[in-house]
N, C-alpha and C. Protein backbone atom coordinates (compact mmCIF):
# COMPACT_ATOMS: atom_id res chain seq x y z
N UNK A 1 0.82 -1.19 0.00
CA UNK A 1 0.00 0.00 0.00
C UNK A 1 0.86 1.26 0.00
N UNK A 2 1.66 1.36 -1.28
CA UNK A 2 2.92 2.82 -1.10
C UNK A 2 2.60 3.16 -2.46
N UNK A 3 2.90 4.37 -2.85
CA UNK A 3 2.59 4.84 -3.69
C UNK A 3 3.76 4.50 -4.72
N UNK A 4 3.42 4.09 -6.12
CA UNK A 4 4.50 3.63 -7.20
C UNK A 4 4.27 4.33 -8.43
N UNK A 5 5.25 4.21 -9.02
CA UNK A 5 5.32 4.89 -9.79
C UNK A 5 5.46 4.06 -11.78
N UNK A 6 4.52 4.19 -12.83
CA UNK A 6 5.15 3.63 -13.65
C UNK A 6 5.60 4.56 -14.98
N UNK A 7 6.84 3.73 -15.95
CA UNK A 7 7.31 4.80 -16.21
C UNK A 7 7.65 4.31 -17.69
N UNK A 8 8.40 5.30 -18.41
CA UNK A 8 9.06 4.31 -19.29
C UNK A 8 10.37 4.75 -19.39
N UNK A 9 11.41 3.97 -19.68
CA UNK A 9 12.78 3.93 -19.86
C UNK A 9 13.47 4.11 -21.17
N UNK A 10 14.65 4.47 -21.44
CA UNK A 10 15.54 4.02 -22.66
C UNK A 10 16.49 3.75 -21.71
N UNK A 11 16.52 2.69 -22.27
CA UNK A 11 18.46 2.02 -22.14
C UNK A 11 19.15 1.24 -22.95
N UNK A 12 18.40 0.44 -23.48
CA UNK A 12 18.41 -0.44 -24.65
C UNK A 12 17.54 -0.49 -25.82
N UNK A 13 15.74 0.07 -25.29
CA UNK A 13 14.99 0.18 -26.34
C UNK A 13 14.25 0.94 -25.44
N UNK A 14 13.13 1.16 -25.66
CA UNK A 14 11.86 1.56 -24.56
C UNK A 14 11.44 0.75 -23.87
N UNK A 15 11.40 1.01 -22.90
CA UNK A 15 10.96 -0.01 -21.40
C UNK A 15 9.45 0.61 -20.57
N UNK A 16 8.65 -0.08 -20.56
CA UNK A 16 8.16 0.14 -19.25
C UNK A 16 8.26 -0.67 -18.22
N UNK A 17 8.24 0.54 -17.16
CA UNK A 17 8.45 -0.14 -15.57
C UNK A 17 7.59 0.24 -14.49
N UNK A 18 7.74 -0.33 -13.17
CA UNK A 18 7.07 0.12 -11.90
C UNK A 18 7.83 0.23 -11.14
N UNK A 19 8.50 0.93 -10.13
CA UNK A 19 9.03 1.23 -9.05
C UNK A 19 8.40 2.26 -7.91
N UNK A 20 8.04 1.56 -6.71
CA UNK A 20 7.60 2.11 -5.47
C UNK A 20 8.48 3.99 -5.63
N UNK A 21 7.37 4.93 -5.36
CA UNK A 21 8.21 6.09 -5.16
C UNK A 21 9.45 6.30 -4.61
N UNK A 22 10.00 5.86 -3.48
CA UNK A 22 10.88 6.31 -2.85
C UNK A 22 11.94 5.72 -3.79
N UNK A 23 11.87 4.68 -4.94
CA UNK A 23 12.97 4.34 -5.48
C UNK A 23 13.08 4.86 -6.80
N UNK A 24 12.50 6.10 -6.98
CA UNK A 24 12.44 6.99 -7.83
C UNK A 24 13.79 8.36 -7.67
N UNK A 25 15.13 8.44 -8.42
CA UNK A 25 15.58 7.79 -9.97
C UNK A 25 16.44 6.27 -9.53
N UNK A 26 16.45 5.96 -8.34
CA UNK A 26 17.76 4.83 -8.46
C UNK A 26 17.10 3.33 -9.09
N UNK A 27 16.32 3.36 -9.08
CA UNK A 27 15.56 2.34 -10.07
C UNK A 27 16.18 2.23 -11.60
N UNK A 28 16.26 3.83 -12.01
CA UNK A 28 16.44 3.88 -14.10
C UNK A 28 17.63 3.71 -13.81
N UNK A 29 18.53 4.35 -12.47
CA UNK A 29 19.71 4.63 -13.27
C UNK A 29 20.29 2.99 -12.76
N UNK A 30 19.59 2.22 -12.12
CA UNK A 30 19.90 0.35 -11.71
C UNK A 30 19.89 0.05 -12.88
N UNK A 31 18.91 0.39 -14.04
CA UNK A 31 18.72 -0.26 -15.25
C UNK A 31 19.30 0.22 -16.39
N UNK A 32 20.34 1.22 -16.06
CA UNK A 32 21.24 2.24 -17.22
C UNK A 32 20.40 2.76 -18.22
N UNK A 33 19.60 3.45 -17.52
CA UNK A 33 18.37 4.31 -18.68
C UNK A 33 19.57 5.40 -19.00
N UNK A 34 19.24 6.11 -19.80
CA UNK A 34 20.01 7.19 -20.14
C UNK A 34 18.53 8.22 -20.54
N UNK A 35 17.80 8.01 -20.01
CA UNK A 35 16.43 8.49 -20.10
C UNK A 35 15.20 8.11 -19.44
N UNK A 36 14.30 8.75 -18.97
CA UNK A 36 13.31 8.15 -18.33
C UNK A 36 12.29 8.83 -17.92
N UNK A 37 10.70 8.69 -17.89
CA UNK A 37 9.82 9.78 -18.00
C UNK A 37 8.62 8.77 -17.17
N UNK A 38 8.24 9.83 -16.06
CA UNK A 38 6.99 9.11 -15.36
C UNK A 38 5.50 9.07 -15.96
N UNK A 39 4.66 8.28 -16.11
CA UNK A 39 3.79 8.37 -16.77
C UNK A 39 2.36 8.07 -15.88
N UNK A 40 2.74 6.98 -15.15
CA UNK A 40 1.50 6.87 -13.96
C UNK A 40 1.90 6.71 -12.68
N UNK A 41 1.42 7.22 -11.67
CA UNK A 41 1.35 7.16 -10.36
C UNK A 41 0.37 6.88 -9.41
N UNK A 42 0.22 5.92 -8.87
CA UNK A 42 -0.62 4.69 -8.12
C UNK A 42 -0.55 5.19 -6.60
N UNK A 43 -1.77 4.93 -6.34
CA UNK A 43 -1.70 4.63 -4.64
C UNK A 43 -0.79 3.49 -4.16
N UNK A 44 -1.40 2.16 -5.21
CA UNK A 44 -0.68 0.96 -4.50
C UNK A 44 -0.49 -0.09 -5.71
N UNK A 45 0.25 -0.52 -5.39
CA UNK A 45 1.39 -1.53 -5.87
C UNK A 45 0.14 -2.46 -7.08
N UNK A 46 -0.79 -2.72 -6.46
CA UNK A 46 -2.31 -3.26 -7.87
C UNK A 46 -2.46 -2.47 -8.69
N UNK A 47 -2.29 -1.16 -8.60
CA UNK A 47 -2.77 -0.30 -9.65
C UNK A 47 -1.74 -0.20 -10.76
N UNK A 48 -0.60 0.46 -10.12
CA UNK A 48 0.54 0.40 -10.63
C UNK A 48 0.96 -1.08 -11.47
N UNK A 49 0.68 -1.94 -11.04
CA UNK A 49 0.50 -3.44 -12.23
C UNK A 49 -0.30 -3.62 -12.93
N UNK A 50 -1.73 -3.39 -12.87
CA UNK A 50 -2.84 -2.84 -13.97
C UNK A 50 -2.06 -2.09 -15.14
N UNK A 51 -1.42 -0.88 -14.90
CA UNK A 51 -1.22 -0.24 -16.13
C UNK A 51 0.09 -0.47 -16.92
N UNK A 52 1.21 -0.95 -15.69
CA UNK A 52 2.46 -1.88 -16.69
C UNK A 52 1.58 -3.35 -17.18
N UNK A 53 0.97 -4.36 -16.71
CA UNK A 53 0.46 -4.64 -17.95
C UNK A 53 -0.21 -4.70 -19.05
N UNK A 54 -0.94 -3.40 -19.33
CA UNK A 54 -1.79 -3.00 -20.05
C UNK A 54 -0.90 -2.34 -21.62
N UNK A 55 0.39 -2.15 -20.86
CA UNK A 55 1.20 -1.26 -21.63
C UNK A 55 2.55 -2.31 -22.18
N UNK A 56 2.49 -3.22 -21.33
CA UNK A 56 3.25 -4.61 -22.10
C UNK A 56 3.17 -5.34 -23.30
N UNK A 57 1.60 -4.95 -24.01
CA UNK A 57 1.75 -5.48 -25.28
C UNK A 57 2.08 -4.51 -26.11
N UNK A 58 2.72 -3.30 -25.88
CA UNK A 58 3.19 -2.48 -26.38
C UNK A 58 4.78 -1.92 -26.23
N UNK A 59 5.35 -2.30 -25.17
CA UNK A 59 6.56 -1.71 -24.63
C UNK A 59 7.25 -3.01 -24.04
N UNK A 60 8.24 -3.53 -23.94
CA UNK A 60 9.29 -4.36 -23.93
C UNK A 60 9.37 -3.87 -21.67
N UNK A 61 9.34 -5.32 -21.20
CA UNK A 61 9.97 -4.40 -19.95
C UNK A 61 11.22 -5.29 -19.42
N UNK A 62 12.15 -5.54 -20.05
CA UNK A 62 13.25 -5.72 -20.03
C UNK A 62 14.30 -4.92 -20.59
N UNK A 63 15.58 -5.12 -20.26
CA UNK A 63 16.60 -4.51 -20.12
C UNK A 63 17.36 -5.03 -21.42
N UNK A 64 17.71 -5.18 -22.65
CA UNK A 64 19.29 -5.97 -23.18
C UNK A 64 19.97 -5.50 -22.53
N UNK A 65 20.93 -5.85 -21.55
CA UNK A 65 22.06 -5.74 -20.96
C UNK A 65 23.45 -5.44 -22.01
N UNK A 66 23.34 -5.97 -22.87
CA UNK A 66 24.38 -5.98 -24.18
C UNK A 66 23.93 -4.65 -24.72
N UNK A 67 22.59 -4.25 -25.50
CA UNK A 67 22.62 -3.54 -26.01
C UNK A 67 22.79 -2.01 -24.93
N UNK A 68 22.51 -2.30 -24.15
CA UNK A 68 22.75 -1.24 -23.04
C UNK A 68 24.46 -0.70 -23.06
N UNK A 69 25.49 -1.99 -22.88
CA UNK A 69 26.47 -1.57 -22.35
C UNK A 69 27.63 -1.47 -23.43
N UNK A 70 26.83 -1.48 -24.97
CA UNK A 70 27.25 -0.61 -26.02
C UNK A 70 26.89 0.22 -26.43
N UNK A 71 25.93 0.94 -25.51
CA UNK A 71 25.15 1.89 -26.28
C UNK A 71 24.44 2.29 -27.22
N UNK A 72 23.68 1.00 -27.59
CA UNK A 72 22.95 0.95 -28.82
C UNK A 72 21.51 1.40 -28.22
N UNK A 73 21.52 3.02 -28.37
CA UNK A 73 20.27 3.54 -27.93
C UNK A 73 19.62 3.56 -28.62
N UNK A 74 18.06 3.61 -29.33
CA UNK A 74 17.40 4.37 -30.45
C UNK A 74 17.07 5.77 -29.91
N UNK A 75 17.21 6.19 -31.18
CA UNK A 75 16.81 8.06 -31.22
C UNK A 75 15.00 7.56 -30.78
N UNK A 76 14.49 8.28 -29.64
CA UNK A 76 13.08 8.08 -29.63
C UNK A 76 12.63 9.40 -28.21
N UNK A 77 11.59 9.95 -28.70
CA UNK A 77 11.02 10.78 -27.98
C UNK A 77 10.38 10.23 -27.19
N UNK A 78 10.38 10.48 -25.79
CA UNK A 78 9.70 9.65 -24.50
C UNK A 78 8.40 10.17 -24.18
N UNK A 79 8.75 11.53 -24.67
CA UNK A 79 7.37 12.79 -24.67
C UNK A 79 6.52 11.97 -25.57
N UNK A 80 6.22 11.42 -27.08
CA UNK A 80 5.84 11.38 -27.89
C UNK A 80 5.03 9.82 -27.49
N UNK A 81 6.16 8.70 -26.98
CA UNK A 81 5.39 7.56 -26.65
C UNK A 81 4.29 7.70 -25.69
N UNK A 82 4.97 8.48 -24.09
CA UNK A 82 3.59 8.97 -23.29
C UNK A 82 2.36 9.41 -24.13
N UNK A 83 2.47 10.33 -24.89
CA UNK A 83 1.13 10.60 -25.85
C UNK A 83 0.68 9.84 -26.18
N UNK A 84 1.03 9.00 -26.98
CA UNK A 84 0.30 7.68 -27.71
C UNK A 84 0.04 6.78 -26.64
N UNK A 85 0.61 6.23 -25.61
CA UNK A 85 0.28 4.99 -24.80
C UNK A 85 -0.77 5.29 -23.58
N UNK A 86 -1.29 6.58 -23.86
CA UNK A 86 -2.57 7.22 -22.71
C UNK A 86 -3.93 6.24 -23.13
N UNK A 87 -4.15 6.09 -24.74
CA UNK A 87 -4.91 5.13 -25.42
C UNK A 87 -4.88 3.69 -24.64
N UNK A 88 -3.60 3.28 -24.20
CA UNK A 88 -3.59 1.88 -23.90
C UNK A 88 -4.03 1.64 -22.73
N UNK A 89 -4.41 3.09 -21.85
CA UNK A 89 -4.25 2.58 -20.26
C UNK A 89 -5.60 2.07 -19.81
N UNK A 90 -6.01 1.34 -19.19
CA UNK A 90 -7.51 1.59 -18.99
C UNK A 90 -7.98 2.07 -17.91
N UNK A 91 -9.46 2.61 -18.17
CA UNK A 91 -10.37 3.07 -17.47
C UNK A 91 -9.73 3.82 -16.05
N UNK A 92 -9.22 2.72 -15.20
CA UNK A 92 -9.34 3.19 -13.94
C UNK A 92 -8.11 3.25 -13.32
N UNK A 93 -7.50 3.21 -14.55
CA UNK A 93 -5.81 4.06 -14.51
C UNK A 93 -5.92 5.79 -14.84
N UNK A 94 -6.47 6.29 -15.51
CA UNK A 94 -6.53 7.41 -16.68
C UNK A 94 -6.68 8.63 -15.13
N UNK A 95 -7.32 8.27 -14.20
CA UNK A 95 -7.15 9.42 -13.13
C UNK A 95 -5.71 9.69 -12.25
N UNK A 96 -4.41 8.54 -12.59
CA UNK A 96 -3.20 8.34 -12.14
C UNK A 96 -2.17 8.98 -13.39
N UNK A 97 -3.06 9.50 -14.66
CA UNK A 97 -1.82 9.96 -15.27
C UNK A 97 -1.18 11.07 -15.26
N UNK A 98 -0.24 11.44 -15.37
CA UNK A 98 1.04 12.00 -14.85
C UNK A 98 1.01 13.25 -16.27
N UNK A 99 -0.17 14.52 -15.88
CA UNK A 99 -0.31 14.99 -17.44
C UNK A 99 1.39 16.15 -17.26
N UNK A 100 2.28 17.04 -16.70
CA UNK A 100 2.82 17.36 -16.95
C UNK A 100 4.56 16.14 -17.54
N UNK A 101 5.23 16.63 -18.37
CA UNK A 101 6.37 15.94 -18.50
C UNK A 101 7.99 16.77 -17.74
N UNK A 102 7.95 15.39 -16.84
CA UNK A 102 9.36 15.90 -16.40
C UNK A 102 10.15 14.54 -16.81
N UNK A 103 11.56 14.88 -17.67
CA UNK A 103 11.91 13.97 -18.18
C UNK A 103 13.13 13.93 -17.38
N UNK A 104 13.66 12.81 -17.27
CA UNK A 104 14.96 12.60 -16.18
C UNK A 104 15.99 12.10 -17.53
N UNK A 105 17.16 12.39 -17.28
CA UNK A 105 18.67 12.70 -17.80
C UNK A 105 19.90 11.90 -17.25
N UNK A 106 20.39 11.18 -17.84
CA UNK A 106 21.32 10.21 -16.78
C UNK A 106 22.70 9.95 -17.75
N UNK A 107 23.79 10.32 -17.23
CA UNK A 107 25.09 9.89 -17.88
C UNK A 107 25.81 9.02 -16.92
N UNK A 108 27.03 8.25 -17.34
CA UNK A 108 27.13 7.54 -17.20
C UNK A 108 29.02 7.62 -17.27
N UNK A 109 29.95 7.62 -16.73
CA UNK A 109 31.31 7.57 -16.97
C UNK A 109 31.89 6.95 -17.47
N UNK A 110 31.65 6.66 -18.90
CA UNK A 110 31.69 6.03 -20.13
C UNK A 110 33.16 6.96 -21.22
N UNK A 111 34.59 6.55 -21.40
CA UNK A 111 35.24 7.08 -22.01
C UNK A 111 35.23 6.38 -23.03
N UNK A 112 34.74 4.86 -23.43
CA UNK A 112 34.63 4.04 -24.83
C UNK A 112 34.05 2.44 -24.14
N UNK A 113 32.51 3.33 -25.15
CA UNK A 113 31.83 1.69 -25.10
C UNK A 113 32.16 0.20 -25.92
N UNK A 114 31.71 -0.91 -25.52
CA UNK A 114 32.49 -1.74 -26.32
C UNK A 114 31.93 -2.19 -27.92
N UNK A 115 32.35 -2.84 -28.77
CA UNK A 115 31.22 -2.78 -29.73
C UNK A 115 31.09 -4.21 -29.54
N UNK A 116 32.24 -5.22 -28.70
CA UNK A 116 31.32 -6.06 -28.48
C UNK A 116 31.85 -6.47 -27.41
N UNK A 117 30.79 -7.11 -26.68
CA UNK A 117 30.82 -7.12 -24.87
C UNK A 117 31.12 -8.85 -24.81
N UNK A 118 31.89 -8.84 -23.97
CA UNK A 118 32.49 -10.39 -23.55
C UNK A 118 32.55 -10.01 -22.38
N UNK A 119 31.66 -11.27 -21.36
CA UNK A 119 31.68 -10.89 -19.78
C UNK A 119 33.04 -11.63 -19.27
N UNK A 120 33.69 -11.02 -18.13
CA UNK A 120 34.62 -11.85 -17.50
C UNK A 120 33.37 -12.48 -16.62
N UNK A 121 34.13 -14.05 -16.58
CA UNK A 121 33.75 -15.01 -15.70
C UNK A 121 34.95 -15.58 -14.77
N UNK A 122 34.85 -15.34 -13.47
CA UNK A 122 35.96 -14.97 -12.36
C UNK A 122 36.18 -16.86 -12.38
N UNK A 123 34.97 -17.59 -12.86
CA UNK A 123 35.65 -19.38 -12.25
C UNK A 123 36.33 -19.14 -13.44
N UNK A 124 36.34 -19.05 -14.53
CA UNK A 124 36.96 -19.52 -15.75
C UNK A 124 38.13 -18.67 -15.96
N UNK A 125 38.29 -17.28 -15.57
CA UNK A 125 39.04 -16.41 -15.78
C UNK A 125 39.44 -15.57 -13.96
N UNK A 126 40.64 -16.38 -13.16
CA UNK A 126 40.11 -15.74 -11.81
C UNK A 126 40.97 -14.48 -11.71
N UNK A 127 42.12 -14.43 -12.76
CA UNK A 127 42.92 -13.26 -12.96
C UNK A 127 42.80 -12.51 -14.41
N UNK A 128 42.84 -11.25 -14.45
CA UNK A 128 42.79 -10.50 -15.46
C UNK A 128 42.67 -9.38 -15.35
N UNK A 129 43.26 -8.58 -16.18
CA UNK A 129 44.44 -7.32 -15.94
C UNK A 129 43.86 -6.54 -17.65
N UNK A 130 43.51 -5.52 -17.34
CA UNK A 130 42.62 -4.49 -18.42
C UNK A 130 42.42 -3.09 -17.36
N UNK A 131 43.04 -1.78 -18.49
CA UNK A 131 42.26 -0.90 -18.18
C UNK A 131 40.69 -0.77 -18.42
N UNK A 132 40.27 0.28 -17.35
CA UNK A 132 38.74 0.16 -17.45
C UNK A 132 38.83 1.52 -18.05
N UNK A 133 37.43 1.83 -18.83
CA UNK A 133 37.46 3.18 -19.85
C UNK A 133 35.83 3.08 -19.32
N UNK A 134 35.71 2.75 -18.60
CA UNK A 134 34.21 3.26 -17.94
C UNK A 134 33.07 1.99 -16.95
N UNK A 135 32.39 2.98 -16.48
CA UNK A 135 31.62 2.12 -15.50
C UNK A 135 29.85 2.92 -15.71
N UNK A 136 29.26 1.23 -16.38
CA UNK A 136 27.61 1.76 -16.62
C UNK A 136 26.83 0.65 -15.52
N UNK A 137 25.99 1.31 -14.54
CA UNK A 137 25.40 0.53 -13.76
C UNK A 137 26.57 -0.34 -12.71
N UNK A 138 26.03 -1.92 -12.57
CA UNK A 138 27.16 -2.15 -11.72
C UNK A 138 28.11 -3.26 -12.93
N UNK A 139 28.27 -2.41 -13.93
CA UNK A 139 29.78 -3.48 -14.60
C UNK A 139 30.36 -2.33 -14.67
N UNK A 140 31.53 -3.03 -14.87
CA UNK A 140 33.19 -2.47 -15.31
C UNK A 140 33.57 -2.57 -16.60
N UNK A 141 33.25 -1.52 -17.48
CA UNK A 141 34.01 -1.82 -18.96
C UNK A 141 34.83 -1.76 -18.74
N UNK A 142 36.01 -2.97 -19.80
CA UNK A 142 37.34 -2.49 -20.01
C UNK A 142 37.67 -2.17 -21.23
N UNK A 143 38.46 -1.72 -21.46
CA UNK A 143 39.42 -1.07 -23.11
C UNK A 143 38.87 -2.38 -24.19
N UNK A 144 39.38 -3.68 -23.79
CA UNK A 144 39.16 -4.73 -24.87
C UNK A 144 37.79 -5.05 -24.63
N UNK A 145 36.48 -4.45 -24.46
CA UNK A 145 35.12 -5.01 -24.43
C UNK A 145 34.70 -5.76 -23.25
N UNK A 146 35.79 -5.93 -22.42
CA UNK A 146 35.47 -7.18 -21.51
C UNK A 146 34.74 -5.99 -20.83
N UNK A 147 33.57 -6.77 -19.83
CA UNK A 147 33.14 -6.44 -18.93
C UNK A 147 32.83 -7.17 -17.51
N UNK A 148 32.90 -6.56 -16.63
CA UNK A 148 32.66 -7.24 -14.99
C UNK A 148 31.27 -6.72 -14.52
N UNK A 149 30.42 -7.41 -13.94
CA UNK A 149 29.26 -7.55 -13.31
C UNK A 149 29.74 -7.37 -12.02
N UNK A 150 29.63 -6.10 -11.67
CA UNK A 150 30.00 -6.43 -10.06
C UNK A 150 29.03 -7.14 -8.62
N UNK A 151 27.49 -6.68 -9.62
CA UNK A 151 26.82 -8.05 -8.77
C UNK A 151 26.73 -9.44 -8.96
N UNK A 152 27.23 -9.98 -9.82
CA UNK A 152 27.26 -11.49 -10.15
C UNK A 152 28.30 -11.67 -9.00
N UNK A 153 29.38 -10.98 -8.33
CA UNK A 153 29.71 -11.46 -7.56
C UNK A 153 30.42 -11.17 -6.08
N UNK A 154 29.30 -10.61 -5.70
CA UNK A 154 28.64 -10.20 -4.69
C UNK A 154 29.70 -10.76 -3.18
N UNK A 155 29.77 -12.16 -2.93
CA UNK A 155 30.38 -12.86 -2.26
C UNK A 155 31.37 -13.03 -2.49
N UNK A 156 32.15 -13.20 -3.50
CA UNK A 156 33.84 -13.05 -3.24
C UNK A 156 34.27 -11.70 -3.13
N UNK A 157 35.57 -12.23 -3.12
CA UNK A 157 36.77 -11.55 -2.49
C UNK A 157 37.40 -10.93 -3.78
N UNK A 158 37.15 -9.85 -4.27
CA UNK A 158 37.89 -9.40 -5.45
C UNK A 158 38.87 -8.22 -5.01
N UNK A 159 39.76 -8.44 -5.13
CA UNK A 159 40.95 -7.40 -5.53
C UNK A 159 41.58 -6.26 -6.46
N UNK A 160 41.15 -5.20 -6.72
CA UNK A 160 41.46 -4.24 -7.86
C UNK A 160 42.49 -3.48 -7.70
N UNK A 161 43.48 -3.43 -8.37
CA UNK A 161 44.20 -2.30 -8.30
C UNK A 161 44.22 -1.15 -9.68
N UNK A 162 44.51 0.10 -9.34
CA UNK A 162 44.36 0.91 -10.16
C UNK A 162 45.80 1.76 -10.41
């Protein structure tokens, strides 16, 4: 019973999502939006799922992780989808929509994305030595494409030097 929020994203393509208010921006920027625009706002957590799935046969609500952490954004107006996807919501969503646009902005410390992403895997690979040329969400790009998940591994013991 908290008030949530649903929204849509770019990070990889257009996303819609739901996240409880208080996790309003660390939610987009968990999911490396590089964009993100609120569209409905719920009393409670039922409502807020009413209108992400109403808006699912229209909007993707997953992440590519790959296409994310090369930056394969599409050019797309977030203003323009909100317009059109007011049609999709129903009935007893349409008093939760969110009529002004405040659009959220997110960079990322990115000096060269990879064009193609190979994850390090710490059993198969437990040493390896790469500058990093940026950090999106919780991986570690490095120079040669590799990237580290720093939550995949959560429980070990990793060592970095810089």
């Amino acid at each position: 019973m908290q008030p949530h929020t649903v929204y849509l994203a770019l990070s990889s393509e257009v996303k819609v999502g739901v996240t409880r208010n208080t996790q309003v921006p660390t939610r987009w920027i968990d999911q490396g939006a590089v964009q993100a625009l609120p569209i409905v706002e719920t009393p409670n957590r039922y409502l807020a799922g009413v209108a992400e799935v109403a808006l699912k046969n229209h909007f993707s609500d997953k992440t590519n992780w790959q296409k994310m952490l090369k930056n394969e954004v599409p050019v797309v107006s977030l203003h323009e989808e909100k317009m059109k996807l007011k049609q999709w919501l129903p009935e007893e969503i349409l008093p939760y929509f969110i009529e002004e646009d405040t659009l959220y902005e997110f960079n990322f410390p990115v000096n060269k994305y990879p064009v193609k992403v190979s994850s390090l895997n710490l059993e198969k690979t437990p040493n390896f030595s790469g500058k990093v040329v940026g950090i999106k969400v919780q991986y570690l790009i490095f120079e040669d494409g590799t990237v580290f998940n720093v939550r995949t591994y959560e429980g070990y013991v990793v060592s970095l030097s810089f």
